[in-house]
PDB file of N, CA and C in Angstrom:
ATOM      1  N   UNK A   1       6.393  -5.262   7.365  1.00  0.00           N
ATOM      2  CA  UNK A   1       4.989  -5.159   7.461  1.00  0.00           C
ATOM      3  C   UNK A   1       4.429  -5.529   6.092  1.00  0.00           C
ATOM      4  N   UNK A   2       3.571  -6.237   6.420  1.00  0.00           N
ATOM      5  CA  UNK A   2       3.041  -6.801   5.152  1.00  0.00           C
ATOM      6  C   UNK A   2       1.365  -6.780   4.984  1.00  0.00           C
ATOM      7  N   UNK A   3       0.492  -6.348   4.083  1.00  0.00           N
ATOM      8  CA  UNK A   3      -0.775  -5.703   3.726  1.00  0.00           C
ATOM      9  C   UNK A   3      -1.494  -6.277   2.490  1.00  0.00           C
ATOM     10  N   UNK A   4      -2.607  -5.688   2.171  1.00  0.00           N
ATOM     11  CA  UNK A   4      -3.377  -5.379   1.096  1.00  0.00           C
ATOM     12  C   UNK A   4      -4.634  -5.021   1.133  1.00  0.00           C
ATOM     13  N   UNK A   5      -4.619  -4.322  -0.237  1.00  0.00           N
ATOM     14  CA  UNK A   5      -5.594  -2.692  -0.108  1.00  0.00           C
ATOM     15  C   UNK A   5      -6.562  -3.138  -1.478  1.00  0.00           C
ATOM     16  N   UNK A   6      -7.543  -3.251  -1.181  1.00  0.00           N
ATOM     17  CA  UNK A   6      -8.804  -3.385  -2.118  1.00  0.00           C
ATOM     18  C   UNK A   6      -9.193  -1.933  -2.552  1.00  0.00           C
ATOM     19  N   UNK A   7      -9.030  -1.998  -3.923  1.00  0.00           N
ATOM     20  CA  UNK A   7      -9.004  -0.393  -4.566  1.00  0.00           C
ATOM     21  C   UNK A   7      -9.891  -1.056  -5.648  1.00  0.00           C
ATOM     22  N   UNK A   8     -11.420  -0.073  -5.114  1.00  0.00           N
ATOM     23  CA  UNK A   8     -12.708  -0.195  -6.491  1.00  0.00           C
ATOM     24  C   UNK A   8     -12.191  -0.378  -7.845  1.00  0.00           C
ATOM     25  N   UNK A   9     -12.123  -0.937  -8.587  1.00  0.00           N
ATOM     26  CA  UNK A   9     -12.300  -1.212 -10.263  1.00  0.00           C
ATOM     27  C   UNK A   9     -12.572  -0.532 -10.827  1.00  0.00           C
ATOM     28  N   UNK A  10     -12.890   0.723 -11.226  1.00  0.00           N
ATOM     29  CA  UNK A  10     -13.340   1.428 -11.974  1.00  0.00           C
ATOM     30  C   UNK A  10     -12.310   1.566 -13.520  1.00  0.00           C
ATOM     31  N   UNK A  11     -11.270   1.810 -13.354  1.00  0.00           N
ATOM     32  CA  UNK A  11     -10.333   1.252 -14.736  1.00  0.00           C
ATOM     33  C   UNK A  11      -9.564  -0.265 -14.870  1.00  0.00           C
ATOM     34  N   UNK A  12      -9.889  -0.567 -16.126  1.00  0.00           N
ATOM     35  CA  UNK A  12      -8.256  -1.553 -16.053  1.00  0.00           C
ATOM     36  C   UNK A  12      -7.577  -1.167 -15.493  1.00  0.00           C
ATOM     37  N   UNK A  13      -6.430  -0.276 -15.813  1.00  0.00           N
ATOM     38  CA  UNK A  13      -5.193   0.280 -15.285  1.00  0.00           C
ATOM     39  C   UNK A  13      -5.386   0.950 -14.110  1.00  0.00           C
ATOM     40  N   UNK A  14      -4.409   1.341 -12.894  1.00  0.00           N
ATOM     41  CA  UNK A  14      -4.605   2.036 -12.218  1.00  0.00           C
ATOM     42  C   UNK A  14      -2.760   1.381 -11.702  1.00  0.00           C
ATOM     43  N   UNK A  15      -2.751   2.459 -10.794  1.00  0.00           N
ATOM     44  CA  UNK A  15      -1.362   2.372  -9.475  1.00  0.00           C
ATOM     45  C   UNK A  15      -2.046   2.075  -8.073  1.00  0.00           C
ATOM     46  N   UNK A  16      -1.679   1.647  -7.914  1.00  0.00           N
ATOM     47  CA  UNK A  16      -1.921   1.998  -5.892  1.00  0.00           C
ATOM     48  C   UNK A  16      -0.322   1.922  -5.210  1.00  0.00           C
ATOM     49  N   UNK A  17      -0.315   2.805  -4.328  1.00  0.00           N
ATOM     50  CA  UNK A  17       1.229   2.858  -3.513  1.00  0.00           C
ATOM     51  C   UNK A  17       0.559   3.539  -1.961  1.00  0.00           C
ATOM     52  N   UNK A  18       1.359   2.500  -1.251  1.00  0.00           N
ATOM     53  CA  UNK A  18       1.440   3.097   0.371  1.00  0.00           C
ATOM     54  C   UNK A  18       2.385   3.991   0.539  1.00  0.00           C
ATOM     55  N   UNK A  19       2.036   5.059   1.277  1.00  0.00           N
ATOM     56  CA  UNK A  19       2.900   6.438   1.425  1.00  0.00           C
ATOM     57  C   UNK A  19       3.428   6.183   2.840  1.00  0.00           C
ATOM     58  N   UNK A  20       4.592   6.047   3.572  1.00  0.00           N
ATOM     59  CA  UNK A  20       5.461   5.811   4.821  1.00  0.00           C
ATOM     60  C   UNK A  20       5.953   7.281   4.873  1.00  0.00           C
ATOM     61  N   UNK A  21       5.802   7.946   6.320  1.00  0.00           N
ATOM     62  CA  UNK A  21       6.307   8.806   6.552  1.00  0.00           C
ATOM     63  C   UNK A  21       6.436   8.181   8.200  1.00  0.00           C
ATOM     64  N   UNK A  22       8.169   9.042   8.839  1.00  0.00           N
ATOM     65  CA  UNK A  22       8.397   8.644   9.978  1.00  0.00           C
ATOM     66  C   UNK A  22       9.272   9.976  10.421  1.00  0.00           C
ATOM     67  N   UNK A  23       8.641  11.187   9.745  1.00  0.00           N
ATOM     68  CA  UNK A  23       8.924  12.543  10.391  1.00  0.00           C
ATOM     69  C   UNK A  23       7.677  13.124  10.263  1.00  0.00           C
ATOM     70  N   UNK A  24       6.426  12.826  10.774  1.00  0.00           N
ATOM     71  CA  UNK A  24       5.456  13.689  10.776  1.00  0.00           C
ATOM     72  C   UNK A  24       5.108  14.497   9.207  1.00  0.00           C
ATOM     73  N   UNK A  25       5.425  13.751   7.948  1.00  0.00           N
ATOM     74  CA  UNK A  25       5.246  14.012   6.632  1.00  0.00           C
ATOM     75  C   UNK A  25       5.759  15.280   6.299  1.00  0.00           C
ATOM     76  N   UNK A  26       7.352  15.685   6.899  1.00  0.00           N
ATOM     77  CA  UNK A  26       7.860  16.525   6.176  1.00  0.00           C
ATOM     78  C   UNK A  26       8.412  16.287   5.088  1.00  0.00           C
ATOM     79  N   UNK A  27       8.668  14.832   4.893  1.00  0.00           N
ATOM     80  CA  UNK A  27       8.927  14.004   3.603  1.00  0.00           C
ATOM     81  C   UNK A  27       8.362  12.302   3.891  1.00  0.00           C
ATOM     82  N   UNK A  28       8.279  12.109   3.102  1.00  0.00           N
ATOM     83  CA  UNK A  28       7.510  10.676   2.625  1.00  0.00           C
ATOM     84  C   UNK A  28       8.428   9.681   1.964  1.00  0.00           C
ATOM     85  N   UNK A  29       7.891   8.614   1.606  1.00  0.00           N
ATOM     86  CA  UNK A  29       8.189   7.606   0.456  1.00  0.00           C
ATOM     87  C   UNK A  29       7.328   6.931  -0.326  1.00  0.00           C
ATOM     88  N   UNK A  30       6.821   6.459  -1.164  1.00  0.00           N
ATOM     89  CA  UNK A  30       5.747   5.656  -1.714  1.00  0.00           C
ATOM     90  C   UNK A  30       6.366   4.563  -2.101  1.00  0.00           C
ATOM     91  N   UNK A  31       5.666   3.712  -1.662  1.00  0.00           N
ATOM     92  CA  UNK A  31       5.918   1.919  -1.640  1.00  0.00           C
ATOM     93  C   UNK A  31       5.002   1.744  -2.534  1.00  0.00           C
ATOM     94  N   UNK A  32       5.415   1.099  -3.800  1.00  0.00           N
ATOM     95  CA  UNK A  32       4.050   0.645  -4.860  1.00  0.00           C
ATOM     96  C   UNK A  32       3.801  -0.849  -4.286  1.00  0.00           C
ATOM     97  N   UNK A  33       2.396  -0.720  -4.616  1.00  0.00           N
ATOM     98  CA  UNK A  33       1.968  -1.633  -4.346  1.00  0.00           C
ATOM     99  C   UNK A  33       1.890  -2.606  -5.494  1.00  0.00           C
ATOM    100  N   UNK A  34       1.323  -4.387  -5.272  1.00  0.00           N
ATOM    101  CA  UNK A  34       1.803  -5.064  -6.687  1.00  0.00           C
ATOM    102  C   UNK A  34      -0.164  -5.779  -6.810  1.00  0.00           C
ATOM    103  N   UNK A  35      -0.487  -5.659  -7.972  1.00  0.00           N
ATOM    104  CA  UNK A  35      -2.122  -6.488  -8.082  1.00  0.00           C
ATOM    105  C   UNK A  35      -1.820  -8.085  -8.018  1.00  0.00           C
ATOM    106  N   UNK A  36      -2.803  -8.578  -7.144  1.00  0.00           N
ATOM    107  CA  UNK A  36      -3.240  -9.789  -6.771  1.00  0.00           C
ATOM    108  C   UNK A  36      -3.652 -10.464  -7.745  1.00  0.00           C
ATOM    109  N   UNK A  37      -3.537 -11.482  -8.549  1.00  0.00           N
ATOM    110  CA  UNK A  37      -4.765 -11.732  -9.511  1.00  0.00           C
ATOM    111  C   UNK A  37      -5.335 -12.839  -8.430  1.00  0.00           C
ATOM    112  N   UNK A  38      -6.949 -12.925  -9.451  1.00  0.00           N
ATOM    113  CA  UNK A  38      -7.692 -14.438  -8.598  1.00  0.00           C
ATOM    114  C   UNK A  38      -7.910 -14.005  -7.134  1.00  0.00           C
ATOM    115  N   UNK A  39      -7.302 -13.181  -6.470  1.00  0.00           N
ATOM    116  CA  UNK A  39      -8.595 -12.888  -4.719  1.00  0.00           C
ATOM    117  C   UNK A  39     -10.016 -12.299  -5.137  1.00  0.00           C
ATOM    118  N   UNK A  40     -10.485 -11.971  -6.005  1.00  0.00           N
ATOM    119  CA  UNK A  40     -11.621 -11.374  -6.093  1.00  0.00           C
ATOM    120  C   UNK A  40     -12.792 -12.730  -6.614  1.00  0.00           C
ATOM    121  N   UNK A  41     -13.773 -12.119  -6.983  1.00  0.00           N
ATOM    122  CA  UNK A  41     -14.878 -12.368  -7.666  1.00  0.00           C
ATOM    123  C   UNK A  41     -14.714 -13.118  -9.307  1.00  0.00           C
ATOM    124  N   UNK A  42     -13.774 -12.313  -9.605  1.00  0.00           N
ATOM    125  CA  UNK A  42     -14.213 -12.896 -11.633  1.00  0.00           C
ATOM    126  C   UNK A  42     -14.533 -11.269 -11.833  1.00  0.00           C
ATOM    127  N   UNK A  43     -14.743 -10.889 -12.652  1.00  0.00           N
ATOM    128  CA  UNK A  43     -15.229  -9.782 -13.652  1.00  0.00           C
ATOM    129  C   UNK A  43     -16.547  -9.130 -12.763  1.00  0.00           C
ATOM    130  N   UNK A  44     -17.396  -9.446 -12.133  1.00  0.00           N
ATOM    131  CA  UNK A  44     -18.585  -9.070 -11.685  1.00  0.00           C
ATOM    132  C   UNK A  44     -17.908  -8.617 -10.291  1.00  0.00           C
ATOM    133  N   UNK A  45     -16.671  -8.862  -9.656  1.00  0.00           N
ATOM    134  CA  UNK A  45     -16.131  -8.005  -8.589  1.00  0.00           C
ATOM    135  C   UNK A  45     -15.878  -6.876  -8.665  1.00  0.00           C
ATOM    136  N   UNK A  46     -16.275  -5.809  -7.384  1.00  0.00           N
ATOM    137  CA  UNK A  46     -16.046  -4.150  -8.000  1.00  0.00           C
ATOM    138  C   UNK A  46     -15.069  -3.812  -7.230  1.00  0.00           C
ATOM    139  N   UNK A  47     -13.956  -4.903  -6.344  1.00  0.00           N
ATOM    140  CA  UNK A  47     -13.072  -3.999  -6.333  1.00  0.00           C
ATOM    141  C   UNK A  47     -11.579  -4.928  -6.881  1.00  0.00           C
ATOM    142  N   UNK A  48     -10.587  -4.589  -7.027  1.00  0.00           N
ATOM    143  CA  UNK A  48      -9.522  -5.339  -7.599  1.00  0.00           C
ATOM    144  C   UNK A  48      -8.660  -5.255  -5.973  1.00  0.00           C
ATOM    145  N   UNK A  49      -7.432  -6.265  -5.836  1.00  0.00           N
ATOM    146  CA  UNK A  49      -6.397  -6.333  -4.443  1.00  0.00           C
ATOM    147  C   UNK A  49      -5.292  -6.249  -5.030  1.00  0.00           C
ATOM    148  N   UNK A  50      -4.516  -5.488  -3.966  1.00  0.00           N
ATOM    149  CA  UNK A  50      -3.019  -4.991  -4.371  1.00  0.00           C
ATOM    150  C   UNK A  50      -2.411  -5.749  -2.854  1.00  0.00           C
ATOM    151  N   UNK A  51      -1.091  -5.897  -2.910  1.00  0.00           N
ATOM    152  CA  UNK A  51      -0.529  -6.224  -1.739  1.00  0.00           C
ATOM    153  C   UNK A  51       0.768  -5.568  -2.145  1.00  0.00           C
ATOM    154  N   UNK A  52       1.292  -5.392  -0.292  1.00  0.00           N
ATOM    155  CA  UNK A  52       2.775  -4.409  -0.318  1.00  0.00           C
ATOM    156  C   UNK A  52       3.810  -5.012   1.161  1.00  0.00           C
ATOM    157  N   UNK A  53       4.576  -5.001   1.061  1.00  0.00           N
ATOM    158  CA  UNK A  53       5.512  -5.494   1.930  1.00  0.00           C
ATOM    159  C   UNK A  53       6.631  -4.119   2.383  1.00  0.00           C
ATOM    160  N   UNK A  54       6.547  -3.843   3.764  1.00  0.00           N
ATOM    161  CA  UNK A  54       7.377  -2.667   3.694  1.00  0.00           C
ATOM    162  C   UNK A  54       8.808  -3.697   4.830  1.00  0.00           C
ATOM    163  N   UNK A  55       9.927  -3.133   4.549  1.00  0.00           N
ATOM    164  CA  UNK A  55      10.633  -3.908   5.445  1.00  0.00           C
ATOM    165  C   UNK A  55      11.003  -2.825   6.560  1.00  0.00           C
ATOM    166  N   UNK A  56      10.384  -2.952   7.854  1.00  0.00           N
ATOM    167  CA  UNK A  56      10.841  -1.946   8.876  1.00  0.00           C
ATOM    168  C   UNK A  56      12.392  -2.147   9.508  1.00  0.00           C
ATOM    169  N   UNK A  57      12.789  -1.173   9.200  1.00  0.00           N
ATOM    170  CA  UNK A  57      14.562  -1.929   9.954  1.00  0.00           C
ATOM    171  C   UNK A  57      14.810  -0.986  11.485  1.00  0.00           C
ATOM    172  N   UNK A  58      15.517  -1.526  11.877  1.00  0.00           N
ATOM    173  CA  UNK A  58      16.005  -1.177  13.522  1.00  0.00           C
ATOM    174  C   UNK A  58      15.758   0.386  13.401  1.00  0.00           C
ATOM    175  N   UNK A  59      16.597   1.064  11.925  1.00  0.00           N
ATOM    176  CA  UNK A  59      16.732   2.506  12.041  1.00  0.00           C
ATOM    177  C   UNK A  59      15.461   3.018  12.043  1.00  0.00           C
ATOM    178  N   UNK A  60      14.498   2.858  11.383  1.00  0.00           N
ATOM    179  CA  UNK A  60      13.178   3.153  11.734  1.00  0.00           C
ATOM    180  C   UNK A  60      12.501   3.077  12.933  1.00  0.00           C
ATOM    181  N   UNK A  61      12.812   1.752  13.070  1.00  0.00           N
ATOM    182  CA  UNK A  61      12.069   1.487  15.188  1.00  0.00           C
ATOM    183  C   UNK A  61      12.996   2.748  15.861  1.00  0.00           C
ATOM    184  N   UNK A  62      14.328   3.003  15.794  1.00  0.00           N
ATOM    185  CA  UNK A  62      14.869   3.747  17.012  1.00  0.00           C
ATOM    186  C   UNK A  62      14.387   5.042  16.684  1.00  0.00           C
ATOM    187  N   UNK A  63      13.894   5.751  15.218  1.00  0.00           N
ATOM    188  CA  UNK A  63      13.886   6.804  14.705  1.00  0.00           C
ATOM    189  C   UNK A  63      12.152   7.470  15.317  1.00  0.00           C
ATOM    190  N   UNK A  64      11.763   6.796  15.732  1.00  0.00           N
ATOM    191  CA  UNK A  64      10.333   7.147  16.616  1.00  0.00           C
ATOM    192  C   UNK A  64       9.183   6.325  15.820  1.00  0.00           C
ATOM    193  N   UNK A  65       7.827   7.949  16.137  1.00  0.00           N
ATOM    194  CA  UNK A  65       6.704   7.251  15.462  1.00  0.00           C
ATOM    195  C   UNK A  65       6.778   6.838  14.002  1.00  0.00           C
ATOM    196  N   UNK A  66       5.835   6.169  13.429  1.00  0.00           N
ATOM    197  CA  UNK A  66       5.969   5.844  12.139  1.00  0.00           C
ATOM    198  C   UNK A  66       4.471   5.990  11.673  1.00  0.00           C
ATOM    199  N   UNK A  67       4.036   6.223  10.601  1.00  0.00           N
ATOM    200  CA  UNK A  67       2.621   6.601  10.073  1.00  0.00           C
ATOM    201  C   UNK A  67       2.690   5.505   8.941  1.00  0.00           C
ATOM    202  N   UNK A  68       1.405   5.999   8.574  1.00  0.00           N
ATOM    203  CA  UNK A  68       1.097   5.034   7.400  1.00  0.00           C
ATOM    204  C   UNK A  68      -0.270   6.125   7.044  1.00  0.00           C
ATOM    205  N   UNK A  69      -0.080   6.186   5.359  1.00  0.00           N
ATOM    206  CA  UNK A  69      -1.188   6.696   4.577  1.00  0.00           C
ATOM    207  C   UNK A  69      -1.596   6.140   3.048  1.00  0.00           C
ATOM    208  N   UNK A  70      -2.492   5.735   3.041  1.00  0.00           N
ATOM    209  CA  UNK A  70      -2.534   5.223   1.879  1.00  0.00           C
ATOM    210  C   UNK A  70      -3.530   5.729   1.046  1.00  0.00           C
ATOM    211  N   UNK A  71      -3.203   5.736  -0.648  1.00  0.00           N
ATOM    212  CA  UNK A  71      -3.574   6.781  -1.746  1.00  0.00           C
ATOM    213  C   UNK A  71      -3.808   5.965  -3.076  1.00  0.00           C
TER     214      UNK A  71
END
Protein backbone atom coordinates (compact mmCIF):
# COMPACT_ATOMS: atom_id res chain seq x y z
CA UNK A 1 0.00 0.00 0.00
CA UNK A 2 1.28 3.02 -1.03
CA UNK A 3 0.13 6.88 0.23
CA UNK A 4 0.81 10.42 1.14
CA UNK A 5 -0.09 12.64 3.94
CA UNK A 6 0.03 16.48 3.68
CA UNK A 7 1.12 17.60 7.22
CA UNK A 8 0.67 21.72 7.76
CA UNK A 9 4.21 23.43 7.86
CA UNK A 10 4.35 24.92 10.82
CA UNK A 11 8.21 23.82 11.57
CA UNK A 12 11.11 23.03 9.36
CA UNK A 13 11.61 19.84 11.06
CA UNK A 14 8.98 17.57 11.91
CA UNK A 15 8.37 13.36 11.63
CA UNK A 16 5.28 12.02 10.24
CA UNK A 17 4.79 8.02 10.56
CA UNK A 18 1.69 5.81 9.72
CA UNK A 19 0.73 3.67 12.70
CA UNK A 20 -0.51 -0.20 11.28
CA UNK A 21 -2.26 -2.13 13.71
CA UNK A 22 -3.89 -5.66 12.70
CA UNK A 23 -4.97 -6.73 16.35
CA UNK A 24 -7.41 -4.11 17.17
CA UNK A 25 -4.25 -1.82 18.63
CA UNK A 26 -3.17 -4.07 21.30
CA UNK A 27 0.14 -3.38 19.65
CA UNK A 28 1.06 -1.31 16.66
CA UNK A 29 3.98 -0.44 14.36
CA UNK A 30 4.97 2.96 12.97
CA UNK A 31 5.98 3.17 9.38
CA UNK A 32 7.94 6.56 8.96
CA UNK A 33 7.03 8.30 6.53
CA UNK A 34 9.74 10.01 3.89
CA UNK A 35 9.19 14.22 2.71
CA UNK A 36 8.41 14.84 -0.88
CA UNK A 37 10.33 17.76 -2.05
CA UNK A 38 8.77 20.06 -5.05
CA UNK A 39 4.75 18.65 -4.70
CA UNK A 40 3.87 21.78 -3.01
CA UNK A 41 3.69 25.46 -3.69
CA UNK A 42 7.39 27.00 -3.06
CA UNK A 43 7.67 28.58 0.44
CA UNK A 44 4.13 30.34 0.40
CA UNK A 45 2.63 26.54 0.68
CA UNK A 46 1.18 25.76 4.22
CA UNK A 47 1.36 22.35 4.05
CA UNK A 48 4.60 20.13 3.30
CA UNK A 49 3.95 15.95 1.62
CA UNK A 50 5.32 12.90 3.06
CA UNK A 51 4.82 9.56 1.27
CA UNK A 52 4.93 5.83 2.78
CA UNK A 53 4.84 2.45 1.25
CA UNK A 54 3.64 -0.34 3.56
CA UNK A 55 4.27 -3.88 2.05
CA UNK A 56 1.08 -6.04 2.98
CA UNK A 57 2.16 -9.76 2.89
CA UNK A 58 -0.16 -12.91 2.69
CA UNK A 59 0.45 -13.15 6.67
CA UNK A 60 -1.34 -10.04 7.19
CA UNK A 61 -4.28 -10.71 4.57
CA UNK A 62 -4.88 -14.27 6.37
CA UNK A 63 -4.34 -12.57 9.90
CA UNK A 64 -7.84 -10.58 9.51
CA UNK A 65 -8.84 -6.91 9.75
CA UNK A 66 -6.17 -4.42 9.29
CA UNK A 67 -6.46 -0.58 10.42
CA UNK A 68 -4.68 2.26 9.59
CA UNK A 69 -4.04 5.48 11.86
CA UNK A 70 -2.18 8.18 11.13
CA UNK A 71 -0.20 10.77 13.59
Amino acid sequence: MEGTIKVKNITFEKGVNVRLSIDEWESHEDIPASYVPGLGLGYADPCDTSSFRIVITEALILFGQTLLWIH
